[in-house]
N, C-alpha and C. Protein backbone atom coordinates (compact mmCIF):
# COMPACT_ATOMS: atom_id res chain seq x y z
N UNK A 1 -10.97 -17.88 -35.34
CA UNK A 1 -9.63 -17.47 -34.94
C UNK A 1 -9.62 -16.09 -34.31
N UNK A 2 -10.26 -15.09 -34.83
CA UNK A 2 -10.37 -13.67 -34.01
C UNK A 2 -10.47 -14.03 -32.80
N UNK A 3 -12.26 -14.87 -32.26
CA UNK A 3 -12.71 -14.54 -31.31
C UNK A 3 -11.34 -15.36 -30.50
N UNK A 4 -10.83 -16.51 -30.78
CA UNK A 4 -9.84 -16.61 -29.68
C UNK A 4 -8.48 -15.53 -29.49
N UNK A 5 -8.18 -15.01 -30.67
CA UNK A 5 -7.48 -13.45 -30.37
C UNK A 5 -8.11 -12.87 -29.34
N UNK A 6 -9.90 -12.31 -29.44
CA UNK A 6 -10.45 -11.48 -28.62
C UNK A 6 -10.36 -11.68 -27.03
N UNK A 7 -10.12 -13.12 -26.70
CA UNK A 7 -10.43 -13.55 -25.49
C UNK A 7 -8.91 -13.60 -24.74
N UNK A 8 -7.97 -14.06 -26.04
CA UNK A 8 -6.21 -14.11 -25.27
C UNK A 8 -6.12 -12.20 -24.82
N UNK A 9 -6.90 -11.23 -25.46
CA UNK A 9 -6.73 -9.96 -25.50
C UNK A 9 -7.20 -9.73 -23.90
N UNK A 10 -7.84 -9.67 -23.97
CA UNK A 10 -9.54 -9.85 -23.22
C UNK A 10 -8.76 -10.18 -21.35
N UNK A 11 -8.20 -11.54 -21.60
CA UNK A 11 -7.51 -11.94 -20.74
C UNK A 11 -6.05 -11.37 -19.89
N UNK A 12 -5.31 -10.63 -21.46
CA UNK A 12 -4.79 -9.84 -20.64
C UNK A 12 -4.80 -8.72 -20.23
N UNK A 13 -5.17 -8.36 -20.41
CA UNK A 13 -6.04 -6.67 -20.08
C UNK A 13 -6.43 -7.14 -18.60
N UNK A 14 -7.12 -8.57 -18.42
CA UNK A 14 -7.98 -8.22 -16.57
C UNK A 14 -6.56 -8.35 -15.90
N UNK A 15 -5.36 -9.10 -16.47
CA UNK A 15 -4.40 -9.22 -16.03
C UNK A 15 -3.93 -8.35 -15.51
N UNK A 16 -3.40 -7.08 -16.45
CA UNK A 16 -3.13 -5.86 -16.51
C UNK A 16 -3.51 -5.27 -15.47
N UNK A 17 -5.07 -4.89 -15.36
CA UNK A 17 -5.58 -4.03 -14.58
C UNK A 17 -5.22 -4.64 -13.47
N UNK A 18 -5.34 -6.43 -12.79
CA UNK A 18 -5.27 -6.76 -11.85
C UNK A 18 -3.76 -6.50 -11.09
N UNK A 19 -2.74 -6.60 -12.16
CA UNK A 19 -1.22 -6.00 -11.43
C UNK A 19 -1.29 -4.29 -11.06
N UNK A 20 -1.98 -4.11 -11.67
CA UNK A 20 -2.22 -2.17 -11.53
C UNK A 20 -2.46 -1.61 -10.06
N UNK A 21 -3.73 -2.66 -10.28
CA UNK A 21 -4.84 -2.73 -8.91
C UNK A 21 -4.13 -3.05 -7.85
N UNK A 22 -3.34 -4.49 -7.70
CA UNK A 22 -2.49 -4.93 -6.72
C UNK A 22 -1.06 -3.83 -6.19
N UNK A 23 -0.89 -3.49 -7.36
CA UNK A 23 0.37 -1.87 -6.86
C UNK A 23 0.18 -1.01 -6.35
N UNK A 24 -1.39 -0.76 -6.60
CA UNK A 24 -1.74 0.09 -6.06
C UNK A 24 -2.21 -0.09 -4.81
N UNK A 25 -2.51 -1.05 -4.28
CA UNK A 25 -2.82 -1.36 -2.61
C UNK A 25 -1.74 -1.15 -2.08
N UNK A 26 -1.12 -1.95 -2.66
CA UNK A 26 0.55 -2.08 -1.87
C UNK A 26 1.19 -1.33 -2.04
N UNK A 27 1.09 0.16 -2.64
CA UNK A 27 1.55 1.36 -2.43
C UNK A 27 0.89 1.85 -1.26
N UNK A 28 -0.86 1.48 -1.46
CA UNK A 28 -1.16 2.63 0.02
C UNK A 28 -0.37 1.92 1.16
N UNK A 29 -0.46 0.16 1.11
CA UNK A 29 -0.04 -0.06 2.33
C UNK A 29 1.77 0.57 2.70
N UNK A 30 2.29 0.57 1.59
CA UNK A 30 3.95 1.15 2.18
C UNK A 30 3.65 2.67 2.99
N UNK A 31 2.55 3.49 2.45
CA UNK A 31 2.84 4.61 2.72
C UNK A 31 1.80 4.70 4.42
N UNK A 32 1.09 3.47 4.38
CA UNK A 32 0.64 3.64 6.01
C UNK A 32 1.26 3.24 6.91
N UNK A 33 2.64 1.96 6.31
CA UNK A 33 3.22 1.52 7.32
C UNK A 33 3.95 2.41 7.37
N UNK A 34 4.89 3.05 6.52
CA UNK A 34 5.89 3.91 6.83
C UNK A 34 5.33 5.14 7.88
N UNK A 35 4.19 5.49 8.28
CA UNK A 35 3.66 6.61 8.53
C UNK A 35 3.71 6.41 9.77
N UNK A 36 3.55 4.45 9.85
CA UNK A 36 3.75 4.04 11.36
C UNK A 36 4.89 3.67 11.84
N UNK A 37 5.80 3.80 10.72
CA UNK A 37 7.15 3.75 11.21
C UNK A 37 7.54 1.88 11.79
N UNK A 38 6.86 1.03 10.54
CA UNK A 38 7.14 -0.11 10.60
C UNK A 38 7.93 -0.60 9.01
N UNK A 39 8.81 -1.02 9.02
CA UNK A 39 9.14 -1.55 7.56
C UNK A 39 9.25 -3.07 7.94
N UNK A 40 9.59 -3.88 7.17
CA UNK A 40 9.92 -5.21 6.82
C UNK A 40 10.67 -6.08 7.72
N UNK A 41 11.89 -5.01 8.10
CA UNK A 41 12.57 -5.84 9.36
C UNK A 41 12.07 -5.84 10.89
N UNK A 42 11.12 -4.61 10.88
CA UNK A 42 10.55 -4.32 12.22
C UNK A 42 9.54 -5.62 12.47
N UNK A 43 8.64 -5.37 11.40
CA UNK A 43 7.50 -6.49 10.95
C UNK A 43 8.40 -7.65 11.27
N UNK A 44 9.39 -8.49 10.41
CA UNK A 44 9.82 -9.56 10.86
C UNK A 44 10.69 -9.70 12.22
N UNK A 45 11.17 -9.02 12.99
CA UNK A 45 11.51 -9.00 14.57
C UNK A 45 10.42 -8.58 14.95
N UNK A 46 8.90 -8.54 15.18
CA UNK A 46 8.51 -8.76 15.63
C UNK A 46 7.15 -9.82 15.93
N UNK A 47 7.40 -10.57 14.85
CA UNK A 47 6.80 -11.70 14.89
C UNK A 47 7.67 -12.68 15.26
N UNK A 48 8.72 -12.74 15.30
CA UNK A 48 9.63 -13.42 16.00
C UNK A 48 9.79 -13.48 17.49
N UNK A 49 10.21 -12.03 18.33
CA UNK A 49 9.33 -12.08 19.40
C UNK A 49 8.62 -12.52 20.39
N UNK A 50 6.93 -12.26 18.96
CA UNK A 50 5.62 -12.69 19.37
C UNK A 50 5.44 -14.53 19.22
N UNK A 51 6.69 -14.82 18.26
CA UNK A 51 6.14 -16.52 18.14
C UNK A 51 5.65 -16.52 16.71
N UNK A 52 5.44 -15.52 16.21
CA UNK A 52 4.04 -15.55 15.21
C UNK A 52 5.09 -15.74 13.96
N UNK A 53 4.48 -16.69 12.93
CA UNK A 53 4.89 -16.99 11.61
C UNK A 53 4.64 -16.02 11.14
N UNK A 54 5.63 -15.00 10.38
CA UNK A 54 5.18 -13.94 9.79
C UNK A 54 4.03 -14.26 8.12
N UNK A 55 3.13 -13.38 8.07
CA UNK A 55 2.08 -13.50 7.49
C UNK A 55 2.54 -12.59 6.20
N UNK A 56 2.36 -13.37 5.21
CA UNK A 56 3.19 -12.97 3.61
C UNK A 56 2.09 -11.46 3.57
N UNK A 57 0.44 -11.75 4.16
CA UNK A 57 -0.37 -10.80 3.26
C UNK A 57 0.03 -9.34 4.35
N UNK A 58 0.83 -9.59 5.08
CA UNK A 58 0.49 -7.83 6.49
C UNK A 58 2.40 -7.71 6.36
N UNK A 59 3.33 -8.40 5.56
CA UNK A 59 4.73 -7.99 5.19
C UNK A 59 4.89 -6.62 4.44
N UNK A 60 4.76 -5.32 5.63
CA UNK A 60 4.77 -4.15 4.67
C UNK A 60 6.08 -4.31 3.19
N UNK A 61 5.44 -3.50 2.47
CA UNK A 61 5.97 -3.45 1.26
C UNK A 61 7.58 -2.85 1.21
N UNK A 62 8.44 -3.26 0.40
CA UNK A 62 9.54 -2.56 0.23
C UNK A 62 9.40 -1.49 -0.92
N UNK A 63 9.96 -0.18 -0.53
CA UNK A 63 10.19 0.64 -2.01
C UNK A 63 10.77 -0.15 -3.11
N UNK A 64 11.89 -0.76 -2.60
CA UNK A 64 12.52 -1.35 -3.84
C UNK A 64 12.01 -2.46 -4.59
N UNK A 65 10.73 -2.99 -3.77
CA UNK A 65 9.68 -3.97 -4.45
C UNK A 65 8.75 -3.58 -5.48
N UNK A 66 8.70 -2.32 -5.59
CA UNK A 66 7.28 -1.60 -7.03
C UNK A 66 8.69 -1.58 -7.92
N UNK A 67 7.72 -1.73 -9.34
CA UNK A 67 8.01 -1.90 -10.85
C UNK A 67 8.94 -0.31 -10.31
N UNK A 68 9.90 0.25 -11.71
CA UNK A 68 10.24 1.15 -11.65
C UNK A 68 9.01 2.36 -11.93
N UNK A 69 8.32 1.79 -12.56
CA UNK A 69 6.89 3.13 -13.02
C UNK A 69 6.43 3.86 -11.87
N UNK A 70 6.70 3.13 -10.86
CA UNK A 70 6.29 3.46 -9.25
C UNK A 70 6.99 4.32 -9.19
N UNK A 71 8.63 4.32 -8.92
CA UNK A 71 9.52 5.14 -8.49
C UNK A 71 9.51 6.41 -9.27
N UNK A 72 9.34 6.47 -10.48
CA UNK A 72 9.70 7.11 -11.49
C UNK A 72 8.07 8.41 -11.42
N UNK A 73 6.84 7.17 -10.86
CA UNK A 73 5.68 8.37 -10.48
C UNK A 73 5.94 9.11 -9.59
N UNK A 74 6.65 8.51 -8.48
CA UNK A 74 7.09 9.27 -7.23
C UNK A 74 7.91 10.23 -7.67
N UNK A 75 8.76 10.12 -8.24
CA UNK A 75 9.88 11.55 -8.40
C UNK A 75 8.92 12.41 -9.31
N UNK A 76 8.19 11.98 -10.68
CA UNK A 76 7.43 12.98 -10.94
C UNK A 76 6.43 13.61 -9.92
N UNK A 77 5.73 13.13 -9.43
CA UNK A 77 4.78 13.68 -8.36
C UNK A 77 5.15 14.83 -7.87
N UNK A 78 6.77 13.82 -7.12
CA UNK A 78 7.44 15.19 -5.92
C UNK A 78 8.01 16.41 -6.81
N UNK A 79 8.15 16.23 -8.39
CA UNK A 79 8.52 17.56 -9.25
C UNK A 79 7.22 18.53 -9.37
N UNK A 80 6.01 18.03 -9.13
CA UNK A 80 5.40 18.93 -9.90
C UNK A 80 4.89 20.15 -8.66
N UNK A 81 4.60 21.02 -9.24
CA UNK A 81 4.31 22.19 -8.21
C UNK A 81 2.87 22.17 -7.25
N UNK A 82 2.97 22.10 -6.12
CA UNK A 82 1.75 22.30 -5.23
C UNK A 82 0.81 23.58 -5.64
N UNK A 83 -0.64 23.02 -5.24
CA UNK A 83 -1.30 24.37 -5.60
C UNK A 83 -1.98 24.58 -3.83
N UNK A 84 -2.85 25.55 -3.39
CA UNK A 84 -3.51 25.42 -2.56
C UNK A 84 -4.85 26.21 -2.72
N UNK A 85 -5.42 25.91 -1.77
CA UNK A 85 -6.98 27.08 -2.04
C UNK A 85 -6.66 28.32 -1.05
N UNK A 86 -7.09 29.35 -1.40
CA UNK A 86 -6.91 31.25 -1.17
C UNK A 86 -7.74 30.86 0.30
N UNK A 87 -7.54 32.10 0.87
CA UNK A 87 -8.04 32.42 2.53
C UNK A 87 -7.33 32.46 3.17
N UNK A 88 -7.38 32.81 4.78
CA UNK A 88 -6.63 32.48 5.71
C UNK A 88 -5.94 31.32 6.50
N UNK A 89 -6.72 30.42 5.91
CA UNK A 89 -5.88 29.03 6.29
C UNK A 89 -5.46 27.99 5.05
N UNK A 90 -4.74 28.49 3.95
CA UNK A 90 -4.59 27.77 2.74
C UNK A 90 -4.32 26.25 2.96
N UNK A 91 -5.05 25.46 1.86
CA UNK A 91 -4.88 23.95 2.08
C UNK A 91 -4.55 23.25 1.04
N UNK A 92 -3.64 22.59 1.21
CA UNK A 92 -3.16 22.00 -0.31
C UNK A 92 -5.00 21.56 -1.63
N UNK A 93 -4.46 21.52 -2.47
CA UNK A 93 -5.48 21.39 -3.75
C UNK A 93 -5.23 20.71 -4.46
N UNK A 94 -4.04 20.29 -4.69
CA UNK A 94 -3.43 19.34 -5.62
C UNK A 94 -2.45 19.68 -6.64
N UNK A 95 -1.85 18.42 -7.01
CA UNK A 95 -0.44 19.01 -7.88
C UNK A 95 -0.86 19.43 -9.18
N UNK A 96 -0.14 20.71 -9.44
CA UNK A 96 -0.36 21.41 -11.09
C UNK A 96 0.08 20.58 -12.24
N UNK A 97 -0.53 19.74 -12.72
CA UNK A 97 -0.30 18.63 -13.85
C UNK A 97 0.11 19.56 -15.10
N UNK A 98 0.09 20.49 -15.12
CA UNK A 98 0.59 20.88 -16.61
C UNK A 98 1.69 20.90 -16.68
N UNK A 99 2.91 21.04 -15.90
CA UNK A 99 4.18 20.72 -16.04
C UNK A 99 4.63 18.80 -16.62
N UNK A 100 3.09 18.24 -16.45
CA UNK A 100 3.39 16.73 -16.97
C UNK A 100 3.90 16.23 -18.29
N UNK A 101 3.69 16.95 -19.32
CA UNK A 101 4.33 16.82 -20.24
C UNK A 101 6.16 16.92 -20.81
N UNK A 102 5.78 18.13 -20.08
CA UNK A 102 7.51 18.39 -20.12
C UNK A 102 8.43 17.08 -19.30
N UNK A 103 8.06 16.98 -18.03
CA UNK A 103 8.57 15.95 -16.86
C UNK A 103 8.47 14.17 -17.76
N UNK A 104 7.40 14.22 -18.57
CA UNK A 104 7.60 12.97 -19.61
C UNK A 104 8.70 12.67 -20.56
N UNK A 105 8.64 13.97 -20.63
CA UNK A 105 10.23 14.10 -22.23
C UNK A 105 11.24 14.04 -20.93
N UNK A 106 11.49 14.75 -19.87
CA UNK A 106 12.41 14.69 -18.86
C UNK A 106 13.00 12.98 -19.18
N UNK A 107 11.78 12.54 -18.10
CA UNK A 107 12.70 11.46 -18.04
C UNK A 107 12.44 10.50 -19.22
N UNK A 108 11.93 10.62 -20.15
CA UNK A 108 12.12 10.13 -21.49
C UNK A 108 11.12 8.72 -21.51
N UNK A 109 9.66 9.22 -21.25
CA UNK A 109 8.65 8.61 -21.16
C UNK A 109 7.68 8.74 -22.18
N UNK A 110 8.00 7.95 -23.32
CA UNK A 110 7.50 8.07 -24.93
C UNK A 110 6.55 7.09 -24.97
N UNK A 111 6.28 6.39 -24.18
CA UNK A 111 5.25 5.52 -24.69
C UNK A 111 3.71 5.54 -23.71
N UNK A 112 2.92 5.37 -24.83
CA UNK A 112 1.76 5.62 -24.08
C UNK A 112 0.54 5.37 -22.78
N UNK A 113 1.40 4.03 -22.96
CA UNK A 113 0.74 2.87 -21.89
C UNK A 113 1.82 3.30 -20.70
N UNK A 114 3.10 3.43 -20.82
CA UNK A 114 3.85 3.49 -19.75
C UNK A 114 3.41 5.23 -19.26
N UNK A 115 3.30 6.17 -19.68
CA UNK A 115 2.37 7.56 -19.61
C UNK A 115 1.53 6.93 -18.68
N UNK A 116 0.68 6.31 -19.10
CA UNK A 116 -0.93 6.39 -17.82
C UNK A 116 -0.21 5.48 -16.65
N UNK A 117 0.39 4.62 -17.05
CA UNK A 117 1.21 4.05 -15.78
C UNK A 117 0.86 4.60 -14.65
N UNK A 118 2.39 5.42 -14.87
CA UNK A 118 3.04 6.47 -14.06
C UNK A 118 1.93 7.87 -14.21
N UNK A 119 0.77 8.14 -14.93
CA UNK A 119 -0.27 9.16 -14.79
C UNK A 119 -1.08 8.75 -13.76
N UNK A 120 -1.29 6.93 -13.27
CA UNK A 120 -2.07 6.83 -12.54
C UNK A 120 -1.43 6.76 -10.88
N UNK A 121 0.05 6.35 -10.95
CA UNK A 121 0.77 6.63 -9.55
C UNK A 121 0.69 8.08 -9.00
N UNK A 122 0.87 8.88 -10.28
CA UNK A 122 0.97 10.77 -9.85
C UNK A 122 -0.25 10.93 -9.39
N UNK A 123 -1.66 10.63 -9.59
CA UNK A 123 -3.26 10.65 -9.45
C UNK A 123 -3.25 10.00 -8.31
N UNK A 124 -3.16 8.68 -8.19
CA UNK A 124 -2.79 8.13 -6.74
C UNK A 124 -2.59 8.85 -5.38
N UNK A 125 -1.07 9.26 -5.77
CA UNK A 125 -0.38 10.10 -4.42
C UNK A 125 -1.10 11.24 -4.26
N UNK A 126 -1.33 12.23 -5.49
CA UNK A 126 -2.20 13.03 -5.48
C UNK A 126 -3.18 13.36 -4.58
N UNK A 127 -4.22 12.08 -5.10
CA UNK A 127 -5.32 11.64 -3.98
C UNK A 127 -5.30 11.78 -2.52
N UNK A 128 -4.30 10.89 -2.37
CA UNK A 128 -3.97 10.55 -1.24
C UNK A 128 -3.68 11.79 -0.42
N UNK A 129 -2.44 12.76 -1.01
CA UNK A 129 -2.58 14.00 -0.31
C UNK A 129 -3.14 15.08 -0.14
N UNK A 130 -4.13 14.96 -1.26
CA UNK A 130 -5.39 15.84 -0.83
C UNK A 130 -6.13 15.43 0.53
N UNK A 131 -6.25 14.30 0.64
CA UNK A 131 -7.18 13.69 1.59
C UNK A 131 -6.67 14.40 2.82
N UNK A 132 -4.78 13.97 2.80
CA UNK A 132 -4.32 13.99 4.27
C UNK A 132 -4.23 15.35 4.56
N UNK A 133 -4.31 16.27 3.22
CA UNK A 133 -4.30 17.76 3.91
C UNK A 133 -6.01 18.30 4.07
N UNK A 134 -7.31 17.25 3.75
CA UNK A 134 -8.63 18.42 4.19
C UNK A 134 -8.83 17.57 5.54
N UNK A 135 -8.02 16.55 6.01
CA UNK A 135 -8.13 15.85 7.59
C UNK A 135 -7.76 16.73 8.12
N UNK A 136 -6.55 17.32 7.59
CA UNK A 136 -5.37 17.90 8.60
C UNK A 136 -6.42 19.46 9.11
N UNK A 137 -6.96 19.78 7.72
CA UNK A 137 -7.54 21.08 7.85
C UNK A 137 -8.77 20.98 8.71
N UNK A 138 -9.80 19.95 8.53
CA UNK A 138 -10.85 19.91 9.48
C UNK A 138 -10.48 19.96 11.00
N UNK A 139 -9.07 18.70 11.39
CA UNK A 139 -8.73 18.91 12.46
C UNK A 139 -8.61 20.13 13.21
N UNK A 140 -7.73 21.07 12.44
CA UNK A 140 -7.33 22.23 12.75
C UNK A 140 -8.87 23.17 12.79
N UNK A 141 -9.44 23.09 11.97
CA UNK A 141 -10.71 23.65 12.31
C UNK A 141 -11.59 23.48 13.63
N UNK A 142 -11.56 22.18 14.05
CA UNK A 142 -12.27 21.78 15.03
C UNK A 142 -11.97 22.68 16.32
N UNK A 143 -10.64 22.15 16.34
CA UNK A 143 -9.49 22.36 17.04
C UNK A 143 -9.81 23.75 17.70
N UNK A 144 -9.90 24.68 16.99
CA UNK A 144 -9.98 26.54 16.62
C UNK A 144 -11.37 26.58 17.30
N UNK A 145 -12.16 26.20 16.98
CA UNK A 145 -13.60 26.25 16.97
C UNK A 145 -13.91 26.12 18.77
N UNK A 146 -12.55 25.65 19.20
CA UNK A 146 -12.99 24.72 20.66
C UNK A 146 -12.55 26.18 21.41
């Protein structure tokens, strides 16, 4: 009897991770389409258009389509304070997570599993904007250099 406990466990956990995993694509993809300045209705007028049956897997994402843990990472994210690195051309570094605790009791985020949730959307975006600010900075480096 355990081991079939262990395996119904077992099972949902890949579950778990696999909805995690899937939010998390389909977060990067909202934030590349939006970047291209395509949402949902653009996407569907223009497969219409083209003729083309719109394709369920390239239907950029709606905001209002992520769980609330999404939304709720996003407003924490955008609360917490930017840091950058010292010199003459400062570049973002990433958001100061120690205000995370407090911003949990904020919006009244007591439970632990829902914590890494929304710890892994804030890490996410995080990511993400580190990246787009040492592009931005190499660019600009190049750029200078010329």
């Amino acid at each position: 009897m355990i081991l079939g406990l262990t395996n119904r466990c077992s099972t949902s956990n890949d579950f778990e991770t696999d909805r995690k995993e899937r939010t998390l694509v389909e977060l990067k993809k909202y934030f590349d389409n939006a970047a291209s300045g395509i949402n949902v209705e653009q996407y569907l007028l223009m497969c219409e258009q083209l003729g083309d049956e719109p394709d369920p897997d390239k239907i950029p994402p709606d905001y209002d389509s992520f769980p609330s843990y999404v939304h709720t990472g996003m407003e924490i994210f955008n609360a917490l304070t930017d840091t950058y690195t010292g010199g003459m051309q400062p570049v973002y570094s990433g958001k100061n997570l120690s205000a995370l605790p407090v911003l949990f009791d904020l919006y009244l985020i007591d439970d632990k599993e829902d914590r890494m949730d929304i710890f892994d959307i804030v890490r996410f975006l995080d990511n993400r904007a580190r990246k787009q600010a040492m592009d931005e900075a190499k660019k600009a480096a190049k750029k200078a250099s010329k």
